[in-house]
N, C-alpha and C. Protein backbone atom coordinates (compact mmCIF):
# COMPACT_ATOMS: atom_id res chain seq x y z
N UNK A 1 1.82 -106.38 3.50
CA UNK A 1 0.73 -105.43 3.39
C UNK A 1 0.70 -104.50 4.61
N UNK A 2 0.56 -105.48 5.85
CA UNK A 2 1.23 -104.27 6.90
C UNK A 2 1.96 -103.47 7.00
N UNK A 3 3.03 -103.93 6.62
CA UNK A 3 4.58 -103.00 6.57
C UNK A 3 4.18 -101.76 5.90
N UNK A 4 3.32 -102.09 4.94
CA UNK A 4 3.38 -100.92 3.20
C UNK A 4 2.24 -100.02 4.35
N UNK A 5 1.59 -100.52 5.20
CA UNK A 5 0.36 -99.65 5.49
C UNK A 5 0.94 -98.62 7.14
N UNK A 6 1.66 -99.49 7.42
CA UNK A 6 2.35 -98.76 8.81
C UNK A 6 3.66 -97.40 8.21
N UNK A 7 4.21 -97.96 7.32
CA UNK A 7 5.27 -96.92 6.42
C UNK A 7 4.00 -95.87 6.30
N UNK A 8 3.04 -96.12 5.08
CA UNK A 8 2.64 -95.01 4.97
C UNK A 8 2.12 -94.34 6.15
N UNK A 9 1.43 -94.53 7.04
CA UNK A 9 0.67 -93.79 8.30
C UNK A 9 1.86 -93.44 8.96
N UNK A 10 2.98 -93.75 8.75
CA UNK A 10 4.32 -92.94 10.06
C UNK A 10 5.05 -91.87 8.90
N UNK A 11 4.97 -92.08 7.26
CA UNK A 11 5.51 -91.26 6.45
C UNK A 11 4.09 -89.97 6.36
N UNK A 12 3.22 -90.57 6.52
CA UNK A 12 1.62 -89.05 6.90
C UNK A 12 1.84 -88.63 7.82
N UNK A 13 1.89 -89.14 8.84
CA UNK A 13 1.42 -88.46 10.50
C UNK A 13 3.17 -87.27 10.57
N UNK A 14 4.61 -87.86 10.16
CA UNK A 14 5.53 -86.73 9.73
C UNK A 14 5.38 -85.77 8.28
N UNK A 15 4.62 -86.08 7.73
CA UNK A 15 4.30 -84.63 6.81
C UNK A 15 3.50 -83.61 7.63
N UNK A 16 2.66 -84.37 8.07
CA UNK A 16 1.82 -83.17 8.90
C UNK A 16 2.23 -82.57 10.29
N UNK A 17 3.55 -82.93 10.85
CA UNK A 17 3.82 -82.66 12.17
C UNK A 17 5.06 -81.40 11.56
N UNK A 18 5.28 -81.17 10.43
CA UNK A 18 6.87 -80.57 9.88
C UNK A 18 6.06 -78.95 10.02
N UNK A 19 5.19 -78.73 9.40
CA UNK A 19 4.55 -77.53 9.00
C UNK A 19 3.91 -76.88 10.49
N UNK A 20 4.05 -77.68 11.72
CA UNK A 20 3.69 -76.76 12.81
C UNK A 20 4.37 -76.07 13.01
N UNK A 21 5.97 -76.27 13.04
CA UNK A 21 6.89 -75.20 13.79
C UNK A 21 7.07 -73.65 12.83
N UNK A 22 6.52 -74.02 11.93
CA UNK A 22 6.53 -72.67 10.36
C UNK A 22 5.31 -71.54 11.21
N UNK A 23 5.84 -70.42 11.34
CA UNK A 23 4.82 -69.67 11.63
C UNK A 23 5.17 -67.89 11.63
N UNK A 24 4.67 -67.16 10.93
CA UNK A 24 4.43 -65.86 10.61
C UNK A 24 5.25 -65.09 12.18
N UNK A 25 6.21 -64.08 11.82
CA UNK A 25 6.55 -63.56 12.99
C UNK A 25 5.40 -62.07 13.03
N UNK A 26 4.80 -61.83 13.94
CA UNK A 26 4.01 -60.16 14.30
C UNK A 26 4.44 -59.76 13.45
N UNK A 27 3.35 -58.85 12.99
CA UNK A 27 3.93 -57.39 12.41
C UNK A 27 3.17 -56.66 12.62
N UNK A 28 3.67 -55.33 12.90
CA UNK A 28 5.06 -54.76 12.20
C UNK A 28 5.58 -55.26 13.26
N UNK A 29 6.73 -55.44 13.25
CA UNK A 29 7.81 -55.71 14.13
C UNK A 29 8.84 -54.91 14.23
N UNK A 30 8.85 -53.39 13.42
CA UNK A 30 9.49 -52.35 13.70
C UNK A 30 9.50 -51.32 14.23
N UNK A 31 9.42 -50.32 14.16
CA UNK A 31 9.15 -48.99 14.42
C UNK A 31 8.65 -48.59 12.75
N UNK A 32 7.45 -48.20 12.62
CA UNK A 32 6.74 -47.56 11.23
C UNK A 32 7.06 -46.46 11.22
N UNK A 33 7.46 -45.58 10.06
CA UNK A 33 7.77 -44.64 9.57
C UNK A 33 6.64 -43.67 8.16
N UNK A 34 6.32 -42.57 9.07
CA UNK A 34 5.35 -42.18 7.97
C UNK A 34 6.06 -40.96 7.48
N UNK A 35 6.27 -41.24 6.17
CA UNK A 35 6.73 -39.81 5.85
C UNK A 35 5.62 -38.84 5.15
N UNK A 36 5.55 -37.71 5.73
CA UNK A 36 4.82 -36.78 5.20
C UNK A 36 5.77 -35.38 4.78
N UNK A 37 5.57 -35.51 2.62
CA UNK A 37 6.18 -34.59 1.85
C UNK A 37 5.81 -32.96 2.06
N UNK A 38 5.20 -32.62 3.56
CA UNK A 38 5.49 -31.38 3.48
C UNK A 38 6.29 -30.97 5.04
N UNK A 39 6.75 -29.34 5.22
CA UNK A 39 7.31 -28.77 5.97
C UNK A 39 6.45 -29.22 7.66
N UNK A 40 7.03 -29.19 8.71
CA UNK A 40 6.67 -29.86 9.43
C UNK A 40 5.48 -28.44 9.64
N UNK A 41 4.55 -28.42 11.08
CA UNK A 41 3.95 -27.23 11.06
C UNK A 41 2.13 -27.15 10.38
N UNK A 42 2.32 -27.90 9.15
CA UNK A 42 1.05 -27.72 8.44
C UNK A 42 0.37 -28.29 8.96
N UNK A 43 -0.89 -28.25 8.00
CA UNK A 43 -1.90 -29.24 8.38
C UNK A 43 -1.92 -30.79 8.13
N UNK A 44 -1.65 -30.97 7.24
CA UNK A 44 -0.56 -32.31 7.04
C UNK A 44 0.04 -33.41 7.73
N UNK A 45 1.06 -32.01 8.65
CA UNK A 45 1.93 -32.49 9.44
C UNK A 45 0.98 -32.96 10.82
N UNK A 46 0.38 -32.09 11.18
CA UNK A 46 -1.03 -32.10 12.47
C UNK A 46 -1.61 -33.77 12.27
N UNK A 47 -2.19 -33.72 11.39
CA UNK A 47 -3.35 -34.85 10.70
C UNK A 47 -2.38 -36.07 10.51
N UNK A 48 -0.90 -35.91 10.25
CA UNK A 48 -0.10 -37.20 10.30
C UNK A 48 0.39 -37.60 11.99
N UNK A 49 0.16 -36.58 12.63
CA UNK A 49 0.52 -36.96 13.71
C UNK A 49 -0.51 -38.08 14.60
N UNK A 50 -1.49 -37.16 14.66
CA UNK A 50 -2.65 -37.63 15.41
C UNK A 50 -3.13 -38.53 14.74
N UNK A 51 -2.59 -39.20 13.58
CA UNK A 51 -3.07 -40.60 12.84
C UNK A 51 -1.99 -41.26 13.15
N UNK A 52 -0.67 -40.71 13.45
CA UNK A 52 0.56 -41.62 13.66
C UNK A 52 0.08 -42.28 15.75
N UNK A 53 -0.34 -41.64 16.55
CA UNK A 53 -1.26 -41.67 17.70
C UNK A 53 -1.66 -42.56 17.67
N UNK A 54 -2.45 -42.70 16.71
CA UNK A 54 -3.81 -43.42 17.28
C UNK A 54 -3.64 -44.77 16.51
N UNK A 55 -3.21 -45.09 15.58
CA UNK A 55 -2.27 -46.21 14.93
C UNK A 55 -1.26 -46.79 15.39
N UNK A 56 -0.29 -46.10 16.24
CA UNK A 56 0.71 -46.63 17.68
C UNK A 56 -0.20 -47.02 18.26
N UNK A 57 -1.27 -46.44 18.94
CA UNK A 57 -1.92 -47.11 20.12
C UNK A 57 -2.60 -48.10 19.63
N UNK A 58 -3.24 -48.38 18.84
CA UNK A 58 -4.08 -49.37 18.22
C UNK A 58 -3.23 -50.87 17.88
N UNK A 59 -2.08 -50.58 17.01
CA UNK A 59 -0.71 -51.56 16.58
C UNK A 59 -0.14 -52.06 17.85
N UNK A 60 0.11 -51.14 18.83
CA UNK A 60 1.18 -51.47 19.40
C UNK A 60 2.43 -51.50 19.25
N UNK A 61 2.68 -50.74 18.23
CA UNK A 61 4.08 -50.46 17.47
C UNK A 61 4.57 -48.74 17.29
N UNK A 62 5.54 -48.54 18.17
CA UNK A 62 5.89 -47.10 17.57
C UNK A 62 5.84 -46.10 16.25
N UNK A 63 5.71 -45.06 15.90
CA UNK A 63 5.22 -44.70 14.74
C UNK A 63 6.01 -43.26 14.80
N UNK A 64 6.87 -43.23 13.76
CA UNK A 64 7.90 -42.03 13.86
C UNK A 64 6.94 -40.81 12.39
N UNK A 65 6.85 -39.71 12.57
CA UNK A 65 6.04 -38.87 11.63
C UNK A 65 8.08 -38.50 10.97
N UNK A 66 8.11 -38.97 9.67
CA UNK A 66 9.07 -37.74 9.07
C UNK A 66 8.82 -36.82 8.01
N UNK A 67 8.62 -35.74 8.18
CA UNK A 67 8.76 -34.69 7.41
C UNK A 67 10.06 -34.67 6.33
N UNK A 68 9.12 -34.40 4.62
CA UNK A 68 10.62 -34.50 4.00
C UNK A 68 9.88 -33.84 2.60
N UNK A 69 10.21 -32.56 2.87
CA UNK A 69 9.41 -31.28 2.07
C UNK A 69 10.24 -31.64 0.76
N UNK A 70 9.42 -31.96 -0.21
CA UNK A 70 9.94 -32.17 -1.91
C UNK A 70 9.48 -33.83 -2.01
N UNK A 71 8.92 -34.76 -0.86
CA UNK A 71 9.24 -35.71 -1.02
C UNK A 71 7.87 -36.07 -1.86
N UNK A 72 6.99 -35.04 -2.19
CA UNK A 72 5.60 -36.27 -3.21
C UNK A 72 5.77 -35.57 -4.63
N UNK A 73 7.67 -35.61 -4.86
CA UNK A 73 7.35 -35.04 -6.66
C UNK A 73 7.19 -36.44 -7.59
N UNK A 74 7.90 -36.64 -8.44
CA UNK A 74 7.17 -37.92 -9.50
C UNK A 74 8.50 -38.57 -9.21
């Protein structure tokens, strides 16, 4: 009866010790990329910047604005 009761409490106490080392890496963990579908210059382009700003500073993650005129057809 011991045996059956010490097995189980050393086969529990390693289920629950396996799942610590599992853990989510940061994100983003890249450099973010916003593309905005018009010519650089606009208003668009302005308003993606100064949101690409303030979203780097906030993240902590670099934030590249690309311009890519044609890019919001279907």
């Amino acid at each position: 009866m011991f045996d059956k009761l010490l097995m189980a409490s050393l086969l529990a106490g390693t289920a629950l010790l396996g799942p610590g080392g599992a853990h989510a890496a940061g994100y983003p963990e890249k450099t973010i990329r916003l593309v905005v579908p018009y010519a650089p210059g606009g208003a668009s382009d302005i308003l993606a910047r100064v949101l690409a700003q303030k979203l780097s500073d906030s993240l902590g993650q670099q934030m590249i604005v690309d311009n890519k005129p044609g890019a919001g057809g279907t």
